[in-house]
C-alpha atoms as a PDB file:
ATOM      1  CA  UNK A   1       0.000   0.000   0.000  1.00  0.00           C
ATOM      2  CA  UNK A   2       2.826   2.789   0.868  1.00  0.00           C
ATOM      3  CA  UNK A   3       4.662   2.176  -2.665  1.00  0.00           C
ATOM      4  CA  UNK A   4       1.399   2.367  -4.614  1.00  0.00           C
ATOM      5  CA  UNK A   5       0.582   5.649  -2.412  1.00  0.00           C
ATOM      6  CA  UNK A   6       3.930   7.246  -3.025  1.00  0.00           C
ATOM      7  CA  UNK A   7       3.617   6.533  -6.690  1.00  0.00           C
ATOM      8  CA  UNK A   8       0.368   7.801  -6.897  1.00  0.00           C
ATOM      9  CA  UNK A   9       1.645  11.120  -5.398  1.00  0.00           C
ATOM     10  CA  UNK A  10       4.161  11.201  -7.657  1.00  0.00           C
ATOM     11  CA  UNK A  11       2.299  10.702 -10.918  1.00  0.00           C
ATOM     12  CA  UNK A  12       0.183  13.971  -9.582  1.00  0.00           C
ATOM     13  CA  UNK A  13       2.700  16.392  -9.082  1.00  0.00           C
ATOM     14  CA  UNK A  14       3.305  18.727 -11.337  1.00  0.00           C
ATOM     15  CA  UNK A  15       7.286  18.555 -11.710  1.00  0.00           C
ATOM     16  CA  UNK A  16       7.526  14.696 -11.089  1.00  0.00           C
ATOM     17  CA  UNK A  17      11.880  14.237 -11.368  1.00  0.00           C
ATOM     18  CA  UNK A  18      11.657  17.002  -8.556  1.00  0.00           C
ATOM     19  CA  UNK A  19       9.182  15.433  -6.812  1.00  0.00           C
ATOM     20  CA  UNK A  20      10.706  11.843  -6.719  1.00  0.00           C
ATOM     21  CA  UNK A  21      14.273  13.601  -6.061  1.00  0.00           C
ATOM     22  CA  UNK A  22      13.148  15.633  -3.046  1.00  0.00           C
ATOM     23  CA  UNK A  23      11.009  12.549  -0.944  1.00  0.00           C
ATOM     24  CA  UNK A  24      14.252  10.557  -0.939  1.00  0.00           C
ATOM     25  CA  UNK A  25      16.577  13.550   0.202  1.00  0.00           C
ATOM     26  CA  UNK A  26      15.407  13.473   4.516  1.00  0.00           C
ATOM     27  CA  UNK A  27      15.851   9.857   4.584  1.00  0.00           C
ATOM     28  CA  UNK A  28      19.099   9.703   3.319  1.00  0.00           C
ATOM     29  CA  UNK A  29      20.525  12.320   5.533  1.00  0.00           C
ATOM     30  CA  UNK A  30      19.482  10.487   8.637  1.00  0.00           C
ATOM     31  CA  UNK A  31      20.700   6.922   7.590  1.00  0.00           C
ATOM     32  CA  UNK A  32      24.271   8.148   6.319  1.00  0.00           C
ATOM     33  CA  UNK A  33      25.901   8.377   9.442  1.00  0.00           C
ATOM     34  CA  UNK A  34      24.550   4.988  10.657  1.00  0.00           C
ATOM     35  CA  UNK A  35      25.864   3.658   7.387  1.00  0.00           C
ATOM     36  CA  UNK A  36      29.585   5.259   7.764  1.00  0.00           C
ATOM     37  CA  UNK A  37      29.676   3.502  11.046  1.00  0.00           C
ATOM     38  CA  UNK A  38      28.824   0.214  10.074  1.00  0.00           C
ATOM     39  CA  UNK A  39      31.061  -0.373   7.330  1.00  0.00           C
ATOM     40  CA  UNK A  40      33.840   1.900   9.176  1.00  0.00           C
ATOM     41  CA  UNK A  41      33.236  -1.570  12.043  1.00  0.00           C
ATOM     42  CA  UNK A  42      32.036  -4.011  10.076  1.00  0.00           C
ATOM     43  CA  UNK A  43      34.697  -3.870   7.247  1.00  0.00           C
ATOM     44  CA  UNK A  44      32.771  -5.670   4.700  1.00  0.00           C
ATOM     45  CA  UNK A  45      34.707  -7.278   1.847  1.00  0.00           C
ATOM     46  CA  UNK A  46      35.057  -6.390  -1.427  1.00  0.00           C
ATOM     47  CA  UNK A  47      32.123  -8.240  -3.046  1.00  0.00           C
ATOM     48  CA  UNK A  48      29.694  -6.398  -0.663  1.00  0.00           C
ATOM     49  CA  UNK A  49      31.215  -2.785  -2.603  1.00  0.00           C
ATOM     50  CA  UNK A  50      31.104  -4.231  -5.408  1.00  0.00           C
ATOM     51  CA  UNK A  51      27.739  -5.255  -5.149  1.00  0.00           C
ATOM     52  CA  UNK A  52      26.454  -1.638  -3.566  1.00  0.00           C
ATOM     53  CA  UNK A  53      27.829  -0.155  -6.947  1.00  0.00           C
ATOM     54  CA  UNK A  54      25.553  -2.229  -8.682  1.00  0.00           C
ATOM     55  CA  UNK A  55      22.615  -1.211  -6.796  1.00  0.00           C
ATOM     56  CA  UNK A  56      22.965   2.689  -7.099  1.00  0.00           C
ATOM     57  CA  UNK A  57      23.440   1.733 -10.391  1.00  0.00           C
ATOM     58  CA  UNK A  58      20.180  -0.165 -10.938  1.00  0.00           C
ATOM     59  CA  UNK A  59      18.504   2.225  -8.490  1.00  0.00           C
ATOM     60  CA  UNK A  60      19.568   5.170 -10.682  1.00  0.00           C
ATOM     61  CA  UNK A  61      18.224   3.458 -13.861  1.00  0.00           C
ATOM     62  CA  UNK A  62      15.055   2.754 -11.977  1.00  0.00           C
ATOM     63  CA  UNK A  63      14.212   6.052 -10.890  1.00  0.00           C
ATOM     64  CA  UNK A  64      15.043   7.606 -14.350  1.00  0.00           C
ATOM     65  CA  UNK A  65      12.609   4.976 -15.777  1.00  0.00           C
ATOM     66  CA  UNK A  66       9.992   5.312 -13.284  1.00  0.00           C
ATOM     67  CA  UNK A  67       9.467   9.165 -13.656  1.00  0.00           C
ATOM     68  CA  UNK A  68       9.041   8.776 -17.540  1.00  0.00           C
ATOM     69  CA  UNK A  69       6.798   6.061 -17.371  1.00  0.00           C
ATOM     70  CA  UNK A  70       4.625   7.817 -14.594  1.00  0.00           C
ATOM     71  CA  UNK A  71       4.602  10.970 -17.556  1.00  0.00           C
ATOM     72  CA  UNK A  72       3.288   8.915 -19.940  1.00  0.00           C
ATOM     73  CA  UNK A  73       1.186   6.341 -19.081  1.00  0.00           C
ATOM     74  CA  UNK A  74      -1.953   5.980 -16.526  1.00  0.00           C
ATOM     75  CA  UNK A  75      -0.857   4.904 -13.127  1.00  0.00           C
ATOM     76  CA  UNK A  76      -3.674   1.827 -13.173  1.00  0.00           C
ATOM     77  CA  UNK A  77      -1.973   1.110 -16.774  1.00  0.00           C
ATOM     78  CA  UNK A  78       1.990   1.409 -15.783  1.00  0.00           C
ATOM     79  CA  UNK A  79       1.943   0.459 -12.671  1.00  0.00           C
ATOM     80  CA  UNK A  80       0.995  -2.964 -12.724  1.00  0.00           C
ATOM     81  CA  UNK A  81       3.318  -3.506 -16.368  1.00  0.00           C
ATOM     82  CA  UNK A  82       6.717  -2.037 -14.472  1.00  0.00           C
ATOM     83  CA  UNK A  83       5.427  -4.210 -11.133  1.00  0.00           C
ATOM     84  CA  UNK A  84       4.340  -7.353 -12.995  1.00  0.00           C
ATOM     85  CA  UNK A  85       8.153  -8.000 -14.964  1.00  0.00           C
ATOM     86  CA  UNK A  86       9.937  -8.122 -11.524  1.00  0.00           C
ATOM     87  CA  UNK A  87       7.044 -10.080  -9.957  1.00  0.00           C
ATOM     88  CA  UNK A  88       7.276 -12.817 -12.829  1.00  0.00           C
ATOM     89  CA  UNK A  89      10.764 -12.636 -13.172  1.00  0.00           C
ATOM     90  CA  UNK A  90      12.255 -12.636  -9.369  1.00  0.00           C
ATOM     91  CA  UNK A  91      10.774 -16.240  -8.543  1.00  0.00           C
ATOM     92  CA  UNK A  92      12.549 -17.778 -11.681  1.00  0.00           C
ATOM     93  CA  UNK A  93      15.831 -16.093 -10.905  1.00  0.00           C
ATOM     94  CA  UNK A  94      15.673 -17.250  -7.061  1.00  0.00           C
ATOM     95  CA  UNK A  95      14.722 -20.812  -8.210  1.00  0.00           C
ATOM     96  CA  UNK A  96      17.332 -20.929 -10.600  1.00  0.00           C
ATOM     97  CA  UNK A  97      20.071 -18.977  -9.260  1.00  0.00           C
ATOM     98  CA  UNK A  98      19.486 -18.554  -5.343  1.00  0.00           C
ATOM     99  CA  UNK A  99      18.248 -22.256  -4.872  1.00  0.00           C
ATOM    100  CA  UNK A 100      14.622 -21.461  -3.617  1.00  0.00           C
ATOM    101  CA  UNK A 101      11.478 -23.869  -4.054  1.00  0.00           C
ATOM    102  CA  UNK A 102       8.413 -22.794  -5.939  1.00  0.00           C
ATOM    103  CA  UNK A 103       5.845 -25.467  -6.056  1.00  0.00           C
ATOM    104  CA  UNK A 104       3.399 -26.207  -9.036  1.00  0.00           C
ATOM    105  CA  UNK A 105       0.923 -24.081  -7.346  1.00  0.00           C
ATOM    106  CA  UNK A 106       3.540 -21.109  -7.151  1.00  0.00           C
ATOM    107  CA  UNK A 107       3.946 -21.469 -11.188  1.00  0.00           C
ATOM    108  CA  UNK A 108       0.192 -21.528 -11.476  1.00  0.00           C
ATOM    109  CA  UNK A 109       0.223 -18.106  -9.732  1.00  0.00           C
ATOM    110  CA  UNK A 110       3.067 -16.420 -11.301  1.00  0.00           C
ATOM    111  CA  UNK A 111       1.299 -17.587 -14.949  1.00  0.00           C
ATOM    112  CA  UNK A 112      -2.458 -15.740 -13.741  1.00  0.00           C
ATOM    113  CA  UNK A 113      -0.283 -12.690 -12.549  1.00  0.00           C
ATOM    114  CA  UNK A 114       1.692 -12.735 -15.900  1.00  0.00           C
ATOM    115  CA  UNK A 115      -1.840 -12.744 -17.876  1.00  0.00           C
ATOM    116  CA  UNK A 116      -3.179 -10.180 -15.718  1.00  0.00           C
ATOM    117  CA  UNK A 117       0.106  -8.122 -16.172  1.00  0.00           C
ATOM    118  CA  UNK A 118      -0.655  -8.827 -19.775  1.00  0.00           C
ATOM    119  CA  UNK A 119      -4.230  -7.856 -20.344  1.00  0.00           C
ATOM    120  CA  UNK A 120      -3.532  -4.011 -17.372  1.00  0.00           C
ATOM    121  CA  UNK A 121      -1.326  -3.448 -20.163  1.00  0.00           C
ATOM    122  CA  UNK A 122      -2.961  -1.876 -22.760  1.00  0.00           C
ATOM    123  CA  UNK A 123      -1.530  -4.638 -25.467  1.00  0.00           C
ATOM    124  CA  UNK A 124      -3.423  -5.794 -28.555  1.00  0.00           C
ATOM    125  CA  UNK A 125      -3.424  -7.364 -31.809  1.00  0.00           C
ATOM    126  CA  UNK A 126      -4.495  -5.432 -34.465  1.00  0.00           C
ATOM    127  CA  UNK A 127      -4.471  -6.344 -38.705  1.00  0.00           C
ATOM    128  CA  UNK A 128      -1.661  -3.401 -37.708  1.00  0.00           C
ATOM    129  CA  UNK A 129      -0.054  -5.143 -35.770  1.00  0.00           C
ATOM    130  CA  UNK A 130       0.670  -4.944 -32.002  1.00  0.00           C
ATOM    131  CA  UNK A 131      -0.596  -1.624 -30.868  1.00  0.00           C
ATOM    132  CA  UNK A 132       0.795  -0.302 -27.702  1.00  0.00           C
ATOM    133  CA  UNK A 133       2.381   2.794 -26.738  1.00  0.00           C
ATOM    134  CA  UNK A 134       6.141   2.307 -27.529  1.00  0.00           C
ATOM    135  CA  UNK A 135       6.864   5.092 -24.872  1.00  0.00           C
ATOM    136  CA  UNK A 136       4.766   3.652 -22.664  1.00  0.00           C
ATOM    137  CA  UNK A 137       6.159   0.119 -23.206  1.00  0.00           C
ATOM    138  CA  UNK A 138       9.480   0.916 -23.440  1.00  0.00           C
ATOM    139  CA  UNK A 139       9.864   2.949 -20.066  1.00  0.00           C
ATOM    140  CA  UNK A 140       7.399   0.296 -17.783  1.00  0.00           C
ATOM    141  CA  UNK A 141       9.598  -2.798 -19.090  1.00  0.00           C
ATOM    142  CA  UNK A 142      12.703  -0.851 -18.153  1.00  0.00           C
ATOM    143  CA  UNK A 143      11.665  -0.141 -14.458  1.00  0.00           C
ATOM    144  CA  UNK A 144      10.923  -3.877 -14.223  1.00  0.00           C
ATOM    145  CA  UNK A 145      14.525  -5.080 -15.480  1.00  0.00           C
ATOM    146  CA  UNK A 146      15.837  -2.621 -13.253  1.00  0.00           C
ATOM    147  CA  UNK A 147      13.453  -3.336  -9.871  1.00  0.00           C
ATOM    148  CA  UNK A 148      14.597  -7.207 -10.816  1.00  0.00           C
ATOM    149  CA  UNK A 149      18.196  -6.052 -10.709  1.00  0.00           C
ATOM    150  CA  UNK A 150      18.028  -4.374  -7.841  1.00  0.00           C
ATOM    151  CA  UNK A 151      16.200  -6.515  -5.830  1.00  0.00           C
ATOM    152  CA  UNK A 152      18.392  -9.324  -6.875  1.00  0.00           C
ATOM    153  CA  UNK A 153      21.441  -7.701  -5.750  1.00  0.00           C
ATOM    154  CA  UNK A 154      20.133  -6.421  -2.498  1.00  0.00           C
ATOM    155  CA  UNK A 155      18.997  -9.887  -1.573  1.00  0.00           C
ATOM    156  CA  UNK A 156      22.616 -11.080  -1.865  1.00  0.00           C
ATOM    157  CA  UNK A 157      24.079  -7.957  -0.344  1.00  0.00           C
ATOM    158  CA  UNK A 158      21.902  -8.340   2.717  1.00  0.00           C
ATOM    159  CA  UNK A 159      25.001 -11.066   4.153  1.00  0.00           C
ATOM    160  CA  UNK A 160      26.817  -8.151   4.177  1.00  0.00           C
ATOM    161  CA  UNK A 161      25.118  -4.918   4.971  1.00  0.00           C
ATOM    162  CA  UNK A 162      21.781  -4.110   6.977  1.00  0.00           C
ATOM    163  CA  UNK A 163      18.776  -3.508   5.279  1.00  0.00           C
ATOM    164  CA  UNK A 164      19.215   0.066   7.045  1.00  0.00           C
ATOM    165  CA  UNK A 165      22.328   0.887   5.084  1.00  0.00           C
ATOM    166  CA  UNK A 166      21.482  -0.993   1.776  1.00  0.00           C
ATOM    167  CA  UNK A 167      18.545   1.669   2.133  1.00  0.00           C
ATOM    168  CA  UNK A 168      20.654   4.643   2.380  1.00  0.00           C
ATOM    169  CA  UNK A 169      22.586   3.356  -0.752  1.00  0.00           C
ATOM    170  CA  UNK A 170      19.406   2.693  -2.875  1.00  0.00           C
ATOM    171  CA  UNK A 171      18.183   6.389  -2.032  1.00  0.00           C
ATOM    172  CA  UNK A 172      21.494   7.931  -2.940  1.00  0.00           C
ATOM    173  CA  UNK A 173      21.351   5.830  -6.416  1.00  0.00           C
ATOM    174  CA  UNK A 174      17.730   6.962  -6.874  1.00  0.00           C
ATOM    175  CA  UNK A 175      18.483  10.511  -6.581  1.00  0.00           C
ATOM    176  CA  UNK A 176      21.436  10.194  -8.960  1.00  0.00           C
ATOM    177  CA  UNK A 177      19.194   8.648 -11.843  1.00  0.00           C
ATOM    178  CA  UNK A 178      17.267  12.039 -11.326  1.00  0.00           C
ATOM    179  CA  UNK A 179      19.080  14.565 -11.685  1.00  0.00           C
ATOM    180  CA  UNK A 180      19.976  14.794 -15.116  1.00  0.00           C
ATOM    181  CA  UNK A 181      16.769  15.570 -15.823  1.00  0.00           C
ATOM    182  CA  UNK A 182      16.182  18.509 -13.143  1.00  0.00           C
ATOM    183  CA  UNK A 183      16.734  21.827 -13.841  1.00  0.00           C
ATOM    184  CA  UNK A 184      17.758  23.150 -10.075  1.00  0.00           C
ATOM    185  CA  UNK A 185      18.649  26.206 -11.117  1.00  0.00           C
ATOM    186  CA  UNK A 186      15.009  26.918 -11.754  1.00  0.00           C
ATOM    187  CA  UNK A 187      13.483  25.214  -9.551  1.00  0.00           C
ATOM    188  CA  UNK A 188      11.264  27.880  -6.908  1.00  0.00           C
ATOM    189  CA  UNK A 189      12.082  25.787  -3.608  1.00  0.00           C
ATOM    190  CA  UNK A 190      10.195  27.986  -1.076  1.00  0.00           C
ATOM    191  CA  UNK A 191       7.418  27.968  -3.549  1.00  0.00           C
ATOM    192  CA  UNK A 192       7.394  24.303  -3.928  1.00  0.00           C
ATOM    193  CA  UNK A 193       7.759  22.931  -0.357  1.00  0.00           C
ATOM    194  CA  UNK A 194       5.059  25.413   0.433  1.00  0.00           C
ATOM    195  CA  UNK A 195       2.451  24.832  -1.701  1.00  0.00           C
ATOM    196  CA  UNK A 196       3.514  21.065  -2.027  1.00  0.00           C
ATOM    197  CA  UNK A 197       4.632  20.824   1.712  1.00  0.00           C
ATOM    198  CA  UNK A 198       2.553  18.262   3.319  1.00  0.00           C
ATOM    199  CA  UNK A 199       2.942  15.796  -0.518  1.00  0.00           C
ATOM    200  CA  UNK A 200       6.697  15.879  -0.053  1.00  0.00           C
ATOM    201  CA  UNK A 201       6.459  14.798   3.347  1.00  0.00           C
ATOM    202  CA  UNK A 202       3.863  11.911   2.946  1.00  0.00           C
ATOM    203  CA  UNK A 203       6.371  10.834  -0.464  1.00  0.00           C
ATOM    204  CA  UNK A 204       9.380  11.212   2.590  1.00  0.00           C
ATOM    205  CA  UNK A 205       7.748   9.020   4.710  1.00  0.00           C
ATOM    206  CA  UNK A 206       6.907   6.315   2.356  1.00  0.00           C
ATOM    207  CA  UNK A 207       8.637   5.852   0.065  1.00  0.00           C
ATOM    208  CA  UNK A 208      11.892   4.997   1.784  1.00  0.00           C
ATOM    209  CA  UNK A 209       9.463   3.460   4.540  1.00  0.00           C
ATOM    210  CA  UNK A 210       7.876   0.935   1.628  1.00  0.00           C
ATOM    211  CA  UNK A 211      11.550  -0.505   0.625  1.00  0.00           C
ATOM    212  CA  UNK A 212      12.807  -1.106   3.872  1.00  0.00           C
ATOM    213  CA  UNK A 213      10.139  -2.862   5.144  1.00  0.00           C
ATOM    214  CA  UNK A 214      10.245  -5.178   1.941  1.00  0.00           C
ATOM    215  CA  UNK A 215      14.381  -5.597   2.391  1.00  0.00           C
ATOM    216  CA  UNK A 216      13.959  -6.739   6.073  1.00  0.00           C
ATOM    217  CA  UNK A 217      11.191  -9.228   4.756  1.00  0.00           C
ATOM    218  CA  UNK A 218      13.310 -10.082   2.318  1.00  0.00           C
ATOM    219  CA  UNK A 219      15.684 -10.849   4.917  1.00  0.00           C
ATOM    220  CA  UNK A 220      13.839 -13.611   7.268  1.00  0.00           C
ATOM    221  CA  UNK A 221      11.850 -15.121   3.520  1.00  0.00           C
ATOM    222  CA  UNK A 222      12.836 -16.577   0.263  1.00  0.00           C
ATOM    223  CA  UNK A 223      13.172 -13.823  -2.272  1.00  0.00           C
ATOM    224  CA  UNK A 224      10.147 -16.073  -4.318  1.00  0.00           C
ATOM    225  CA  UNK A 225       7.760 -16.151  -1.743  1.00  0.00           C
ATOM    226  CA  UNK A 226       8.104 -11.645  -0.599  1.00  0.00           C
ATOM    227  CA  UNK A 227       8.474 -10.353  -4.288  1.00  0.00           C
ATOM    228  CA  UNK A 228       5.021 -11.797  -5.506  1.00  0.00           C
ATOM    229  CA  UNK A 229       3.333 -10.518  -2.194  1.00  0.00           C
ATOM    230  CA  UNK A 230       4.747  -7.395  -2.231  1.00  0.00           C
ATOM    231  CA  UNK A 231       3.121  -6.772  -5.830  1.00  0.00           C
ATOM    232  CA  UNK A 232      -0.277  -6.643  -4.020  1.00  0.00           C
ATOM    233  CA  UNK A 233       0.688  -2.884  -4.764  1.00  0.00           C
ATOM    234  CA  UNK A 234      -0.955  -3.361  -8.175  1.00  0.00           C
ATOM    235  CA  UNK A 235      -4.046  -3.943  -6.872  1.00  0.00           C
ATOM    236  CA  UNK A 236      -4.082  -0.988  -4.509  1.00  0.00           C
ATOM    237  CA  UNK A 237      -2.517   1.481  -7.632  1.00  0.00           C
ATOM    238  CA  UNK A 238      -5.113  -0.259  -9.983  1.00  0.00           C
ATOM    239  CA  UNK A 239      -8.086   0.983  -7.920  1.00  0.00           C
ATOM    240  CA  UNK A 240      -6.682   4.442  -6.623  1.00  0.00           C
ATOM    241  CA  UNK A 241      -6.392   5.005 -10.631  1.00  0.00           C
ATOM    242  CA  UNK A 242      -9.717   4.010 -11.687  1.00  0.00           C
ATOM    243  CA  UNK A 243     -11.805   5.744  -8.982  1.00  0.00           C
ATOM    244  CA  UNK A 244      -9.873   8.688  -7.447  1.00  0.00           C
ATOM    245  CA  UNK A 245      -7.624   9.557 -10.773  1.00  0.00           C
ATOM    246  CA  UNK A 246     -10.365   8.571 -12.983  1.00  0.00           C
ATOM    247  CA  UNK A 247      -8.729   6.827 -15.303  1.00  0.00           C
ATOM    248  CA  UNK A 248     -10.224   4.936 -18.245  1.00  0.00           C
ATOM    249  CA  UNK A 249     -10.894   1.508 -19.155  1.00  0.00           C
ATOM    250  CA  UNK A 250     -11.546   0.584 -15.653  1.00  0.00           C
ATOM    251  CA  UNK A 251     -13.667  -2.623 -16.709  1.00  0.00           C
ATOM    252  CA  UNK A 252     -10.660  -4.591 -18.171  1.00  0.00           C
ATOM    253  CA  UNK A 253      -8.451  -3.259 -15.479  1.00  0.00           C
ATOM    254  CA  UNK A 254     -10.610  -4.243 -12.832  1.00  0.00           C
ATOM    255  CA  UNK A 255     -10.526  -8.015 -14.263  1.00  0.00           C
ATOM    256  CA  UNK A 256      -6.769  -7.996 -14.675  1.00  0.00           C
ATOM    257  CA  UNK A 257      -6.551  -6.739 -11.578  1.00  0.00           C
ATOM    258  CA  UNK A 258      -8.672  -9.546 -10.189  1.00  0.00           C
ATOM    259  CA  UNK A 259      -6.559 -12.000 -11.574  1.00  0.00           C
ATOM    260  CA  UNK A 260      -2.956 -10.597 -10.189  1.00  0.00           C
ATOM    261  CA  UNK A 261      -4.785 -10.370  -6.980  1.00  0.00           C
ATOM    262  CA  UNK A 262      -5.216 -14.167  -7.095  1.00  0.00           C
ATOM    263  CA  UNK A 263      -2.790 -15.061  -8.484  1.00  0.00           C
ATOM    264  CA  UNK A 264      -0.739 -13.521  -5.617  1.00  0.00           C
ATOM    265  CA  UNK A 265      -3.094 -15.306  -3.081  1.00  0.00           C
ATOM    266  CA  UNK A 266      -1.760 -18.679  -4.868  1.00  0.00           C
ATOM    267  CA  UNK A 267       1.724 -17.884  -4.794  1.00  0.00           C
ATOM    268  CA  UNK A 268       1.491 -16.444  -1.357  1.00  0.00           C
ATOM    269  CA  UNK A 269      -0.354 -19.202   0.495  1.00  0.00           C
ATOM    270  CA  UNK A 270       0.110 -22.635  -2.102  1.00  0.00           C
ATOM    271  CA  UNK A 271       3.915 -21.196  -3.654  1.00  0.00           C
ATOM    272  CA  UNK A 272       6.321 -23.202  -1.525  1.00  0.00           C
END
């Protein structure tokens, strides 16, 4: 519910790059020290730098992604597409790579939330040809890859950093994948945080809040079993789209939706 909220503040602000930029910027300042400290007594190897490079990296690509899509697309249409690649994806990279069980069930899910994905999309066969929005599809299937990436990494990084400090690092990559595209020499800030005060500080609150409860349950849980649950954001940014954004084509999103939503039951409850 908090990532679905924070995106759904995002996609109505008027600057959204600032926007994104500025809800990750409190945060950051508080975890830094705590993250100085632990690697200044920890003294993690190399691997775990090498990975944290990797995540700003994927981080950075993921916020620059994220903005566009949330320009232009729907939130009820981009939302799920961006949400639904990791979701599909993650549990075949942790089987195959990380060594985690999915049962028959748990395939049976991730194939209803793949159609679902499928159909929120906007996809369809025409004598044309597919007819999509190549902007659209282009920018949603990017912020998937990179989500994947991320999440992958972090999941192996987590034997060597808290989910506190992999945080701090994510939010510092975020921000970097921003500001290429923000003009901050014309940006009004009094003006902004006054008249968008109370947004930035909701987007503050949870958006960092939304990852780092995901990397500590990614912490104690196989990496297939949290990423499909965590997707129950679709559902949430499906229906704030349709009825408080009034967005169109509610009727086919609605039944998508439907189907990721069980689909996520199956995997949650029947997966391993």
């Amino acid at each position: 519910m908090a990532h679905a909220v924070w995106n759904t503040l995002a996609k109505t602000s008027e600057n959204k790059q600032l926007f994104l930029f500025l809800i990750n910027v409190p945060f950051t300042l508080v975890l830094l020290p705590q993250w100085i400290t632990e690697t200044a007594i920890s003294d993690p190897p190399w691997q775990g730098y090498g990975l944290l490079l990797l995540s700003v990296l994927f981080q950075a690509g993921y916020a620059h992604f994220l903005s566009r899509s949330l320009i232009y697309g729907d939130l009820s249409q981009v939302y799920p597409m961006m949400r639904g690649i990791s979701t599909c994806m993650l549990p075949l990279f942790g089987v195959i790579f990380l060594d985690e069980p999915l049962t028959h069930w748990g395939w049976l899910g991730l194939g209803l939330i793949a159609l679902g994905f499928f159909m929120t999309s906007g996809v369809s066969l025409s004598k044309h040809g597919w007819n999509v929005q190549g902007k659209v599809l282009f920018n949603t299937i990017a912020v998937g890859l990179c989500t994947m990436s991320y999440v992958m990494v972090d999941k192996v990084n987590l034997q060597y950093f808290s989910p506190t400090t992999l945080l701090a690092m994510s939010n510092i990559g975020f921000m970097l994948g921003l500001v290429p595209s923000i003009r901050f020499g014309q940006v009004r800030w009094v003006r902004e945080l006054k008249e968008h005060g109370k947004l930035f500080l909701a987007g503050a609150i949870l958006s960092p809040g939304s990852y780092l409860l995901f990397l500590f349950a990614m912490n104690i849980s196989p990496l297939s079993y949290v990423a499909p649950l965590r997707e129950i954001g679709t559902v949430f940014s499906t229906l704030i789209g349709i009825f408080i954004l009034k967005e169109g084509k509610g009727a086919l999103r609605l039944i998508s939706t439907g189907m990721i939503f069980a689909g996520i039951l199956i995997v949650g409850t029947l997966g391993l």
